[in-house]
Protein backbone atom coordinates (compact mmCIF):
# COMPACT_ATOMS: atom_id res chain seq x y z
CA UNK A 1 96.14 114.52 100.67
CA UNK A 2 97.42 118.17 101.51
CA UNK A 3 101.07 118.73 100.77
CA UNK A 4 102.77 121.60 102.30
CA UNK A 5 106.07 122.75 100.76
CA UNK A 6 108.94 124.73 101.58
CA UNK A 7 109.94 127.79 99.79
CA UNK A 8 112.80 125.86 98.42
CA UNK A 9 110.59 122.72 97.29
CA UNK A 10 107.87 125.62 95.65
CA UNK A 11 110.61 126.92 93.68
CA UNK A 12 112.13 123.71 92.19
CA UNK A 13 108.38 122.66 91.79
CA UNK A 14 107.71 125.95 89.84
CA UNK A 15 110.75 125.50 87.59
CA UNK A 16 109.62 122.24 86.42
CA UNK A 17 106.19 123.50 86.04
CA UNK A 18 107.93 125.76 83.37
CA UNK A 19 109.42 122.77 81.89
CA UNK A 20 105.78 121.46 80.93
CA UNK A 21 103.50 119.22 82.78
CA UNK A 22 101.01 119.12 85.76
CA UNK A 23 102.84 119.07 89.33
CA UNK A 24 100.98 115.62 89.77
CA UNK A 25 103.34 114.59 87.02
CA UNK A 26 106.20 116.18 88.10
CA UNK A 27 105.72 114.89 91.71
CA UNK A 28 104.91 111.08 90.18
CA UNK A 29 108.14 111.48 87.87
CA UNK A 30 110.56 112.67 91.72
CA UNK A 31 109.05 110.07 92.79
CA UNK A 32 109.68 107.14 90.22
CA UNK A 33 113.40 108.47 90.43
CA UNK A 34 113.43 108.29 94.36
CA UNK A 35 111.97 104.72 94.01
CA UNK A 36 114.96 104.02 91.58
CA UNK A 37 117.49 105.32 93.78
CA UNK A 38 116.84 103.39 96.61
CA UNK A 39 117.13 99.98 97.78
CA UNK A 40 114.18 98.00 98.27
CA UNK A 41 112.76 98.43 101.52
CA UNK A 42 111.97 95.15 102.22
CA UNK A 43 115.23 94.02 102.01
CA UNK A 44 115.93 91.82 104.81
CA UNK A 45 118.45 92.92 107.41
CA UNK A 46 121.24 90.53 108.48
CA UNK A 47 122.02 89.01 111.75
CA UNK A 48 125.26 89.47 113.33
CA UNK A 49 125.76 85.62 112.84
CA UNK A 50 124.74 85.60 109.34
CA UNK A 51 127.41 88.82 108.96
CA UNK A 52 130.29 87.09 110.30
CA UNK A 53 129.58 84.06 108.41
CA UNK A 54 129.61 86.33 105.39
CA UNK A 55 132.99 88.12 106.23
CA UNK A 56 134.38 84.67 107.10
CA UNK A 57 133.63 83.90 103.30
CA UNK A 58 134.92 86.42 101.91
CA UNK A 59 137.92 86.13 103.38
CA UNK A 60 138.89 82.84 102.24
CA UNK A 61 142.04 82.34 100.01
CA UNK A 62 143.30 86.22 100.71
CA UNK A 63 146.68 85.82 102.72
CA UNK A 64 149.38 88.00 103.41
CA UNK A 65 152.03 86.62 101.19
CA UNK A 66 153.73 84.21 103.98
CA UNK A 67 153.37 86.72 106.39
CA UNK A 68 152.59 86.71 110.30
CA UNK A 69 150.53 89.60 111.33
CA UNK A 70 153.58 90.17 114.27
CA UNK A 71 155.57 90.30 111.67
CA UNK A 72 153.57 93.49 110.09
CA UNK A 73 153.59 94.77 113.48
CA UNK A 74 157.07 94.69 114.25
CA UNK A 75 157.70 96.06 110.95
CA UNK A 76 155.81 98.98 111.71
CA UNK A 77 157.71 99.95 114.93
CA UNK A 78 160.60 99.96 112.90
CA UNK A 79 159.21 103.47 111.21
């Protein structure tokens, strides 16, 4: 595999090169971190059904203290 960097990439590449190591090691250890980072990528996606089931859960016991949402809205023509 050919890898073609940018100027940028060949100078953080070269600085870590100066830290010690081969750039196969440097390039395995970006990449162990990347892989870290990130959220599995076969993490399966939700369906919209499946997302408003979910927000439907979540939702349950949260109120607004006795309070009608007109009632929120009429308050806020007041200001």
């Amino acid at each position: 595999m050919t890898i073609t960097l940018t100027p940028h990439a060949q100078e953080l590449l070269e600085q870590q090169l100066a830290n010690g190591g081969s750039p196969e090691q440097v390039i395995e250890r970006a990449l162990e971190s990347l892989s870290k980072a990130e959220p599995p990528a076969g993490r399966k996606k939700k369906t919209p059904e499946e997302a408003v089931a979910d927000i439907r859960e979540l939702r349950k016991g949260l109120t607004l203290g006795g309070l009608k949402i007109k009632d929120l809205i009429n308050e806020g023509r007041k200001y």
